[in-house]
Protein backbone atom coordinates (compact mmCIF):
# COMPACT_ATOMS: atom_id res chain seq x y z
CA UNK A 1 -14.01 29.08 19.15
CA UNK A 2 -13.44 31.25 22.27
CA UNK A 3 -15.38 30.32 25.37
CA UNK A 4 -17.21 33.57 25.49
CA UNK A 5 -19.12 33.47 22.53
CA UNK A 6 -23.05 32.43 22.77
CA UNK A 7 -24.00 29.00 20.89
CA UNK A 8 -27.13 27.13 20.43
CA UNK A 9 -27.26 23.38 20.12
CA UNK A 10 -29.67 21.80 18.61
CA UNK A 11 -30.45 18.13 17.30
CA UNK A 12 -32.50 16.85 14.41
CA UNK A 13 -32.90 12.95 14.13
CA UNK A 14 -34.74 11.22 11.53
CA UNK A 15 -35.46 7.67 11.75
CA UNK A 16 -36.55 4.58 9.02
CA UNK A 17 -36.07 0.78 9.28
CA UNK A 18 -32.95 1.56 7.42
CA UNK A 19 -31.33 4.11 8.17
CA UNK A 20 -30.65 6.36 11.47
CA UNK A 21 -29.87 10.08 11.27
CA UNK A 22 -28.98 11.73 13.89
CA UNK A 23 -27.48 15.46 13.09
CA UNK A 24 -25.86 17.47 16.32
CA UNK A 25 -25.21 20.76 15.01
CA UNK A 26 -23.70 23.90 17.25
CA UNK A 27 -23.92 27.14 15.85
CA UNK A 28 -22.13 29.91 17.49
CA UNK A 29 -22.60 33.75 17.15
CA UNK A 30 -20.36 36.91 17.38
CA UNK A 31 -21.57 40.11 18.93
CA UNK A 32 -23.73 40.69 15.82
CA UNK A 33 -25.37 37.87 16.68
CA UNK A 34 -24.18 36.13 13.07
CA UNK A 35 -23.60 32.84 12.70
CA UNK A 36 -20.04 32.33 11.84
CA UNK A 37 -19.87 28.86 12.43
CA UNK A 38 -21.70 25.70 12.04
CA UNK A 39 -20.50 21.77 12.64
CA UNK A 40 -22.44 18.80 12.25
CA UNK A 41 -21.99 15.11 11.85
CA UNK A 42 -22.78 12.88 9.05
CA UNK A 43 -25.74 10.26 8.74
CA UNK A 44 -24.36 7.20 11.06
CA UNK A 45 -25.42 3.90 9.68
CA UNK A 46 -26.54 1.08 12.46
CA UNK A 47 -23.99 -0.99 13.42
CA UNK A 48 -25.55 -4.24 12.33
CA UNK A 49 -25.68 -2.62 8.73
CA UNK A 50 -21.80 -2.35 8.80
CA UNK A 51 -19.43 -5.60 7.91
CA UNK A 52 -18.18 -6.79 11.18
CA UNK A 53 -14.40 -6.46 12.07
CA UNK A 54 -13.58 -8.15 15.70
CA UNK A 55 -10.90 -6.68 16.88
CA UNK A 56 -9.90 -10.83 18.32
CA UNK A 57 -10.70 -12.30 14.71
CA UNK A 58 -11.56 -16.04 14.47
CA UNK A 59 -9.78 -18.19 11.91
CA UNK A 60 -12.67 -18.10 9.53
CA UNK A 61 -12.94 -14.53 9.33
CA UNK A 62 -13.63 -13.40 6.26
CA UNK A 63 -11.51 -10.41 6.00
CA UNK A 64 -8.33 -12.19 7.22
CA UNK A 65 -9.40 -14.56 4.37
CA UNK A 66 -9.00 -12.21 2.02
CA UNK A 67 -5.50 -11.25 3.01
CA UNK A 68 -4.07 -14.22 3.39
CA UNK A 69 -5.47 -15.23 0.17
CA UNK A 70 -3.32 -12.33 -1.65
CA UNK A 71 -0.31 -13.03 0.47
CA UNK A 72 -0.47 -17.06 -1.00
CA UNK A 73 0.02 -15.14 -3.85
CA UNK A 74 3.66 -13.57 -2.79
CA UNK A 75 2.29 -9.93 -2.74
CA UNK A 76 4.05 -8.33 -0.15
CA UNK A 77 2.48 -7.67 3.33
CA UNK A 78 1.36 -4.07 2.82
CA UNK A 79 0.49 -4.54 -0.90
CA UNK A 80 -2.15 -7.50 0.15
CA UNK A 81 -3.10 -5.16 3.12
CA UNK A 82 -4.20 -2.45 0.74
CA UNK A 83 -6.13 -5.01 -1.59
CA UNK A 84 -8.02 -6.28 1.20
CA UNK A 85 -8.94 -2.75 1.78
CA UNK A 86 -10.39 -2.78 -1.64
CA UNK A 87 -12.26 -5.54 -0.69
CA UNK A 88 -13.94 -3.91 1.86
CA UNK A 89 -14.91 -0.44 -0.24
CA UNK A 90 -16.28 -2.75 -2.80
CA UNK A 91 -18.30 -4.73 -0.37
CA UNK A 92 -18.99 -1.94 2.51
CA UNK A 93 -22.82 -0.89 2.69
CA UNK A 94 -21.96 2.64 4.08
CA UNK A 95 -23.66 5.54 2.34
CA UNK A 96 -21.91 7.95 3.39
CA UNK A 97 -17.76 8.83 3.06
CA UNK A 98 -17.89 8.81 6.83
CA UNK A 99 -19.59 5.44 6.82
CA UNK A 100 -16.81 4.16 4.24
CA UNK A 101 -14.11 5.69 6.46
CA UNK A 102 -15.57 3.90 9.13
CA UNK A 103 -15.34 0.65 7.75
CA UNK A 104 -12.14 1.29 6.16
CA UNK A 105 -10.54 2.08 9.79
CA UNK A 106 -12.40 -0.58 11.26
CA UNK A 107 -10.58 -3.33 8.86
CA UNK A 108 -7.31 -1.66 9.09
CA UNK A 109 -6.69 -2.17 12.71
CA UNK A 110 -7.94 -5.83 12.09
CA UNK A 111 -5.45 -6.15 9.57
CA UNK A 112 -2.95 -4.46 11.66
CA UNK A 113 -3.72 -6.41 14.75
CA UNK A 114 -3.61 -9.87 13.04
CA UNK A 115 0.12 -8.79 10.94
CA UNK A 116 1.28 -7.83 14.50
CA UNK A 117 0.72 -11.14 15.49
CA UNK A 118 2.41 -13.07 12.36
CA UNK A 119 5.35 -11.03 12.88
CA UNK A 120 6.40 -12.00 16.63
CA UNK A 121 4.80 -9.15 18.04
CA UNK A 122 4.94 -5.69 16.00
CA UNK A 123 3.55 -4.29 13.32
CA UNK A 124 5.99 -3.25 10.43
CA UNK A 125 6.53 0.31 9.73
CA UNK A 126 5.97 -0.47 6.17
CA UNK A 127 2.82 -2.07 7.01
CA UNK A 128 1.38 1.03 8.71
CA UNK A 129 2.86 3.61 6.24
CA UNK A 130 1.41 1.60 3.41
CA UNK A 131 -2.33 1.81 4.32
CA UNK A 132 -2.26 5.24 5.62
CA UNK A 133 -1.02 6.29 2.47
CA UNK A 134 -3.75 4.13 0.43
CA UNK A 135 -6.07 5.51 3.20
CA UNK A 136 -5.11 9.24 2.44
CA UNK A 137 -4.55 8.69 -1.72
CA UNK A 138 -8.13 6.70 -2.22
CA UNK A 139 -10.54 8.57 -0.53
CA UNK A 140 -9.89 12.24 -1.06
CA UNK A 141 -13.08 13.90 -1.61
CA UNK A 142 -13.74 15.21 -5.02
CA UNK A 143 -16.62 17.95 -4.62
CA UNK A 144 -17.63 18.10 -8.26
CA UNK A 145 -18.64 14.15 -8.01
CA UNK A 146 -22.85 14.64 -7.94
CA UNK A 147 -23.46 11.76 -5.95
CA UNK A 148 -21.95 8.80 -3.11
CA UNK A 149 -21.96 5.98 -5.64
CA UNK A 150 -20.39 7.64 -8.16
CA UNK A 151 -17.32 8.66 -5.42
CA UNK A 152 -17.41 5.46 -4.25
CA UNK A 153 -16.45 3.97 -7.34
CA UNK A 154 -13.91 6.92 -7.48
CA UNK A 155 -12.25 5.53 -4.48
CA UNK A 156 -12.22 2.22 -5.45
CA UNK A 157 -10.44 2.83 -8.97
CA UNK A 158 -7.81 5.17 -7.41
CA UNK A 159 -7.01 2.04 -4.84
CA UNK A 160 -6.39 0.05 -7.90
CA UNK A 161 -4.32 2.79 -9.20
CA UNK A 162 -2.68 2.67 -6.05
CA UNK A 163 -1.90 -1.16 -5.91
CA UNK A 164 -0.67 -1.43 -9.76
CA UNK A 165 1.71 1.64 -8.67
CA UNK A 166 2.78 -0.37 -5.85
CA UNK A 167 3.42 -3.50 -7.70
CA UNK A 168 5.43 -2.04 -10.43
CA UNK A 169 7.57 0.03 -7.81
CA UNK A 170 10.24 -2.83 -7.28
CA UNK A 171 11.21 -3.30 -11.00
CA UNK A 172 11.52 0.65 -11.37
CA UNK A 173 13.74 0.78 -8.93
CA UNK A 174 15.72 -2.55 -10.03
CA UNK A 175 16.28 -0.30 -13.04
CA UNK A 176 17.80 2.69 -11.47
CA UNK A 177 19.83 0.84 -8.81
CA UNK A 178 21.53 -1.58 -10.99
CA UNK A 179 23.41 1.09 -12.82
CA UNK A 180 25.23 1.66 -9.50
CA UNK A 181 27.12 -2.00 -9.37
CA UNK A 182 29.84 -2.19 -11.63
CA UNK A 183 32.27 -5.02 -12.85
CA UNK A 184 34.82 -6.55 -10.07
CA UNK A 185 32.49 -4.83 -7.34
CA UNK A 186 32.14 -6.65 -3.86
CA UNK A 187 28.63 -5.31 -2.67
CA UNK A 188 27.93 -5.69 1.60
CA UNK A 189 23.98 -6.24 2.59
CA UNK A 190 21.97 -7.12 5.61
CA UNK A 191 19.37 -9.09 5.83
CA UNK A 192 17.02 -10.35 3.05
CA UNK A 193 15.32 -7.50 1.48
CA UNK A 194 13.50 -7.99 -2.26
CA UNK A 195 14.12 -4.76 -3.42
CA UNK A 196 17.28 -5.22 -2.64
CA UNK A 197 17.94 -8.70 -4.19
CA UNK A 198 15.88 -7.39 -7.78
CA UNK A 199 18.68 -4.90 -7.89
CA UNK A 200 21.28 -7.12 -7.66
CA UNK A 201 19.51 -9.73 -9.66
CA UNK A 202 19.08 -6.88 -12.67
CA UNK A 203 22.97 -5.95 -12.64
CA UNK A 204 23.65 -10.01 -13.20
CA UNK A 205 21.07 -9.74 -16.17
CA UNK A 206 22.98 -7.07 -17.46
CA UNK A 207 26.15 -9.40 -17.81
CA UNK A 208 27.74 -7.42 -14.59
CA UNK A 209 30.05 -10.06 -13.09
CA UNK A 210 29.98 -8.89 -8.73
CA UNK A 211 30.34 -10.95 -5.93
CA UNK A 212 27.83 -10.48 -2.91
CA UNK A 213 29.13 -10.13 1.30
CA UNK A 214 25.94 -11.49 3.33
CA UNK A 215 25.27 -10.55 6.87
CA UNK A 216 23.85 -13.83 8.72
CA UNK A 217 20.99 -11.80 9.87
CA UNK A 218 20.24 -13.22 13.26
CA UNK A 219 18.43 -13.75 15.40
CA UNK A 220 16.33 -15.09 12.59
CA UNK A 221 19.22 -15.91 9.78
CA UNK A 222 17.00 -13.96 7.15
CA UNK A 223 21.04 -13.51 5.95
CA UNK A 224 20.91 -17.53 5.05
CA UNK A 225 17.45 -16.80 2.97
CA UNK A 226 18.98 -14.23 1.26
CA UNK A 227 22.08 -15.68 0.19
CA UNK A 228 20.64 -18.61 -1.13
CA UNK A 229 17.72 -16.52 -3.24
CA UNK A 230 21.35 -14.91 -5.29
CA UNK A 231 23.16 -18.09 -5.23
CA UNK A 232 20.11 -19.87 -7.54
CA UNK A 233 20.43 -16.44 -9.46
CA UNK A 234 24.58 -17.20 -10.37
CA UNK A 235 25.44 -14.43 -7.86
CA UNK A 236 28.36 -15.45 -5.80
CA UNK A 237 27.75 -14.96 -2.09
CA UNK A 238 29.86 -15.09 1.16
CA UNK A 239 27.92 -15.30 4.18
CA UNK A 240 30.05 -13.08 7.32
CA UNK A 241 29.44 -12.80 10.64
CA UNK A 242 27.30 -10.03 11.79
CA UNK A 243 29.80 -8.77 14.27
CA UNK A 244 32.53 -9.23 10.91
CA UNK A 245 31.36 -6.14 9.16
CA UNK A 246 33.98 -4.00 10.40
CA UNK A 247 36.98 -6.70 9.40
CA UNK A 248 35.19 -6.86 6.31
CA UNK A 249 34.56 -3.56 4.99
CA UNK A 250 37.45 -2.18 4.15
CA UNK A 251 37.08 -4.97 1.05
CA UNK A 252 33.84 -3.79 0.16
CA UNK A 253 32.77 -1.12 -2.54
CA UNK A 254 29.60 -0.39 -1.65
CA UNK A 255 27.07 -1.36 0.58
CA UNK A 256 23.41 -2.03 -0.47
CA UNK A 257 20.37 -2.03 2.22
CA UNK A 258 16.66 -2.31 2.02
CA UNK A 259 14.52 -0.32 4.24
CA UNK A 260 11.08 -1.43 6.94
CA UNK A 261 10.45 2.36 6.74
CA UNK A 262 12.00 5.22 5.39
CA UNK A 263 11.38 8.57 7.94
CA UNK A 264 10.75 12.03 7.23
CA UNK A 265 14.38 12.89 8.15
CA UNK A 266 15.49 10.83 5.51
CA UNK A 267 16.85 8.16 7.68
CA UNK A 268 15.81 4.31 7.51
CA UNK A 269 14.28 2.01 9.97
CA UNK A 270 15.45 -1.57 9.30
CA UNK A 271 16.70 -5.14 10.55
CA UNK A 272 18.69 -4.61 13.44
CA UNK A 273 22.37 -4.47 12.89
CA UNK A 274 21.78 -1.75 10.42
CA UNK A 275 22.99 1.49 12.52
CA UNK A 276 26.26 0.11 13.28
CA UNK A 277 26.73 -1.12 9.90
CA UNK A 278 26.53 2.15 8.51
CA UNK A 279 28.15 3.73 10.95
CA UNK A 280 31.35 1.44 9.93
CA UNK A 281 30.78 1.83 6.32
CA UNK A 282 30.85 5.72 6.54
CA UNK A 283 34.12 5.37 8.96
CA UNK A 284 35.33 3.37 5.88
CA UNK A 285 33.96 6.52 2.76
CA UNK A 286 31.99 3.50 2.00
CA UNK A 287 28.72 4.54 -0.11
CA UNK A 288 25.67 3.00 1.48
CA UNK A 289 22.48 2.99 -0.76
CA UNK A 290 19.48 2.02 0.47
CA UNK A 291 16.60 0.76 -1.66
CA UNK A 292 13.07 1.34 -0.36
CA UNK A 293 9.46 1.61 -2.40
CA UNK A 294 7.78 5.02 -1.63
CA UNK A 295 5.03 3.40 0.13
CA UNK A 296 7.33 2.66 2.86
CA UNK A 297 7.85 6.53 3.61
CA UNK A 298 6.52 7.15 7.14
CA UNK A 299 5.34 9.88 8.69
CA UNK A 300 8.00 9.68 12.04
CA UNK A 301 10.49 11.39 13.05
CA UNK A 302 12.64 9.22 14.90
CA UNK A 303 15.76 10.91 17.33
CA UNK A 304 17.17 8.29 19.10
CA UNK A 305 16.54 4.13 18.85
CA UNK A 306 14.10 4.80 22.10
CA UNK A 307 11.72 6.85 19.84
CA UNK A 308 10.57 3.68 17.48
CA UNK A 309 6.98 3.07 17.63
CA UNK A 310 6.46 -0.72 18.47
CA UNK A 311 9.91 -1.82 18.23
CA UNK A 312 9.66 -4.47 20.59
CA UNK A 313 11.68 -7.41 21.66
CA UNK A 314 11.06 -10.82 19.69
CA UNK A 315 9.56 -13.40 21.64
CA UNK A 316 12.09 -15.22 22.09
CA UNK A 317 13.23 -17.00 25.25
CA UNK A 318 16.95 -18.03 24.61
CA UNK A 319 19.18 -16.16 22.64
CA UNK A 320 19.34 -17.99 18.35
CA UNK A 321 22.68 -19.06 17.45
CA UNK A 322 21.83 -19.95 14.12
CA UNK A 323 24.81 -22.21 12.09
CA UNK A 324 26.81 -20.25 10.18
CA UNK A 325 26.62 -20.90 6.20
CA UNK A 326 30.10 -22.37 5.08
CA UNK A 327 29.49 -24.03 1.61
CA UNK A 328 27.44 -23.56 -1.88
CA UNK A 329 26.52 -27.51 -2.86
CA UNK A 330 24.90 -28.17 -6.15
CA UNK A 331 22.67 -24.59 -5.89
CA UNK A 332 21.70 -25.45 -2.12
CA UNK A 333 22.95 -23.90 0.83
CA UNK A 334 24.36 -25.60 3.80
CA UNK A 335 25.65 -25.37 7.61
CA UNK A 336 27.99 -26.52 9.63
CA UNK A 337 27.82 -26.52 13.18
CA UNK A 338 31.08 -27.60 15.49
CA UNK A 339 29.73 -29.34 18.60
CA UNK A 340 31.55 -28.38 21.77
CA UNK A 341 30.99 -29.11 25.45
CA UNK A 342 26.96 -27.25 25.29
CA UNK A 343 24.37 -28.96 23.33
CA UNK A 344 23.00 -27.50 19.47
CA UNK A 345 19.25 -28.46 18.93
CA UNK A 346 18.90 -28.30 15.03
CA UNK A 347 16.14 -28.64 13.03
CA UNK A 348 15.88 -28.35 9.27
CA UNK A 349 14.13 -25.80 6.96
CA UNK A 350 11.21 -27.06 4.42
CA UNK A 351 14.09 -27.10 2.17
CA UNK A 352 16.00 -29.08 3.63
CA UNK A 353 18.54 -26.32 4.34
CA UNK A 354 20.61 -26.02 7.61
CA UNK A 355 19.11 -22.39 8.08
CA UNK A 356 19.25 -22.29 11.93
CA UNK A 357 15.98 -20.75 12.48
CA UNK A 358 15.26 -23.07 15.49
CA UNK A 359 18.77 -23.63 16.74
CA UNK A 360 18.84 -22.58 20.43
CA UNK A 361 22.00 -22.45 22.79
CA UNK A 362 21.18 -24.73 25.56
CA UNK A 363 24.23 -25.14 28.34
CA UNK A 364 24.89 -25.06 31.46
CA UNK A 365 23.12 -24.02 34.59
CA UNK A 366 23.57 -20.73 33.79
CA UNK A 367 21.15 -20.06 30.93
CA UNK A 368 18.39 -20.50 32.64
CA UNK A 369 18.65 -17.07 34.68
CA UNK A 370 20.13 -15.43 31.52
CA UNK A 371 18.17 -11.92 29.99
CA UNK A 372 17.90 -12.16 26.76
CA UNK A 373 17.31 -8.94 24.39
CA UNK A 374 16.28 -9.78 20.43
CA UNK A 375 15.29 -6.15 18.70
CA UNK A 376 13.72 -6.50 15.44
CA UNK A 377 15.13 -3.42 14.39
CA UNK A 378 16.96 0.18 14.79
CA UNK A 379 17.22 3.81 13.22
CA UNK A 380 19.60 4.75 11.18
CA UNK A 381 20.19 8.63 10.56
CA UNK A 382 20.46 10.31 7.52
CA UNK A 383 23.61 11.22 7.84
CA UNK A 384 25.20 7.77 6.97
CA UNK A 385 23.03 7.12 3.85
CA UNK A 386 24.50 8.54 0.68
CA UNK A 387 21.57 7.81 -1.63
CA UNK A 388 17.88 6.41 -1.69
CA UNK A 389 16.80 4.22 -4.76
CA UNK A 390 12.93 4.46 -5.06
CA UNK A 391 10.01 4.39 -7.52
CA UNK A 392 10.11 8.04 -7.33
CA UNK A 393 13.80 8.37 -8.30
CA UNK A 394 16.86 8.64 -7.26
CA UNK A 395 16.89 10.68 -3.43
CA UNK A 396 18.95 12.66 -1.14
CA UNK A 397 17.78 11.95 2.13
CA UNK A 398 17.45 15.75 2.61
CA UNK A 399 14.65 15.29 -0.60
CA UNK A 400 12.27 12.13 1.65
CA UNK A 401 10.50 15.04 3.66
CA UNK A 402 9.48 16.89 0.49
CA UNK A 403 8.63 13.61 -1.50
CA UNK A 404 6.39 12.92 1.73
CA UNK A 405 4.80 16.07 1.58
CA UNK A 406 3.94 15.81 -2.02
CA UNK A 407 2.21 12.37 -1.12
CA UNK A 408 0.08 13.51 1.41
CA UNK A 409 -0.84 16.58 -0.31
């Protein structure tokens, strides 16, 4: 509104043991002296009315109880992150969409707070995308709804809506990706992605006979995890090198990725390693498909690696030199480490697998001043992926951007 025109502001407040209403409005006037324009605020509800949401959450708090109650149950992160969300709209006391809103953001940067912190330090793209799409889906106002309890109950079936969407997504696209692997194919992936590995898992089921290259995946040897979730599927599996790619790929037919987040450009955040794996597979004409649930679109617009949000080093002190996977016994994978004039500190997974998660290179007098860098991941333009697999179809990355536009609309 331009600074020259008049305005009045005015207040009026009502107040009962419940409730609090205090209603700021500003009305402003053109040379008619017409109103043209009025704003106001909702009802706010006292704070001790609304669930509380610390933003340093003991280990008893309810909401966190929630989540980790659905993750026990091996929903993925953002999935259990938009069911606790539920949780809250079915328990909130707001009565007002503000007050829900309120509560809703409240929870979410709980929830993003405490996944920030069981991820080493950052809080996944996929994560954030996820809610704020649950956040904009579930509570878009519907004007012919007569009354708050009604939309409120609204809200709280579209989130359901939402989540059985969501759940489904992975086998939908485990249906359209599978087509792509054919007979006598030798498929390239990095890291340990689920989408990914139901693809793979659904072109076995369809008597497809493929053999799988492995990136280790360090620093955290997610590669290891990976390779042994296909191996008790009757995939076979070779586990390479991550710096190996490029010796490898010119044996390779395609190369299969999962996605953190997928970006309005139509390029993919993901594990680090990725870039430069795709930049070698498209020096190679290698096809690189990349299999990501539409909940994982974000609203970025990445240009260089500098420009991820939160991508932040692990905490990790000395660089992992987890053991590299040389042998398939009996179903179970296992490592091999050659001892040479430093010292390996090894530790075993629950499993009993050699997955190197702990290994640390300790020697010499050296490593103590050493720097030590561990990204969790990088960008990846566009112009390297050939195709998306998703719940929404089969994508261009010149189609993401639209497909993101039609799910904030």
């Amino acid at each position: 509104m331009p600074a020259h025109m008049p305005s009045v502001l005015f207040a009026y407040s009502y107040h009962s043991d419940a409730l609090s209403y205090s209603l700021p409005c500003t009305i402003y006037f053109d040379t008619a002296n017409a109103p043209v324009m009025e704003a106001a605020l909702e009802p706010s509800i006292p704070p001790s009315n609304l669930p509380s949401h610390s933003s340093a959450p003991s280990s008893d708090d309810p909401l966190l109880s929630v989540f980790r109650s659905h993750l026990e149950k091996n929903v993925p992160v953002p999935i259990a992150g938009v069911q606790t969300l539920l949780h809250v709209m079915s328990s909130s006391r707001a009565v007002t969409i503000m007050g829900i809103q309120n509560d809703l953001k409240a929870a979410t940067s709980e929830l993003i707070e405490y996944e920030r912190r069981i991820s080493g330090g950052r809080a996944s793209i996929s994560f954030r995308a996820c809610v704020e799409l649950f956040f904009r889906y579930a509570t878009r106002k519907n004007d012919d709804v007569p009354d708050f309890e009604t939309l409120n109950k609204l809200f709280i079936a579209r989130g359901h809506h939402f989540v059985a969407n969501a759940l489904k997504s992975r086998l939908g696209i485990a249906e359209l990706g599978h087509s792509f692997v054919q007979d006598g194919m030798m498929i390239l992936t990095h890291g340990r992605s689920e989408v990914v590995t139901g693809v793979l898992i659904r072109a076995a089921q369809s008597n497809k006979n493929f053999t799988v290259m492995v990136t280790e995946g360090r620093p955290e040897g997610s590669g290891f995890k990976a390779a042994e979730r296909l191996t008790e599927a009757g995939i076979p599996v070779t586990v390479i090198l991550d710096s190996a790619a490029a010796y490898f790929m010119e044996r390779v037919d395609i190369v299969l990725l999962g996605a953190e987040g997928v970006v309005e450009s139509g390029g993919i955040v993901n594990k680090i390693g990725t870039c430069q794996l795709a930049m070698v597979a498209k020096l190679y004409n290698k096809p690189l498909y990349v299999a990501a649930e539409s909940y994982k679109f974000a609203r970025l617009y990445p240009l260089t690696q500098a420009d991820l949000e939160d991508n932040v080093d692990n905490d990790v002190e000395k660089p992992l030199f987890p053991p590299l996977l040389t042998g398939i016994e009996g179903g179970t994978a296992t490592g091999k480490v050659e001892e040479g004039e430093g010292r390996h500190r090894q530790e075993r997974g629950s499993s009993g697998n050699l997955l190197g998660k702990n290994t640390i290179f300790d020697s010499g007098p050296g490593v103590a001043a050493m720097t030590t860098k561990n990204p969790s991941c990088d960008y990846t333009p566009a112009q390297y992926i050939s195709l998306l697999f998703t719940d929404l179809g089969i994508l261009t990355p010149a189609a993401v951007s639209d497909e993101l536009i039609k799910l904030y609309q």
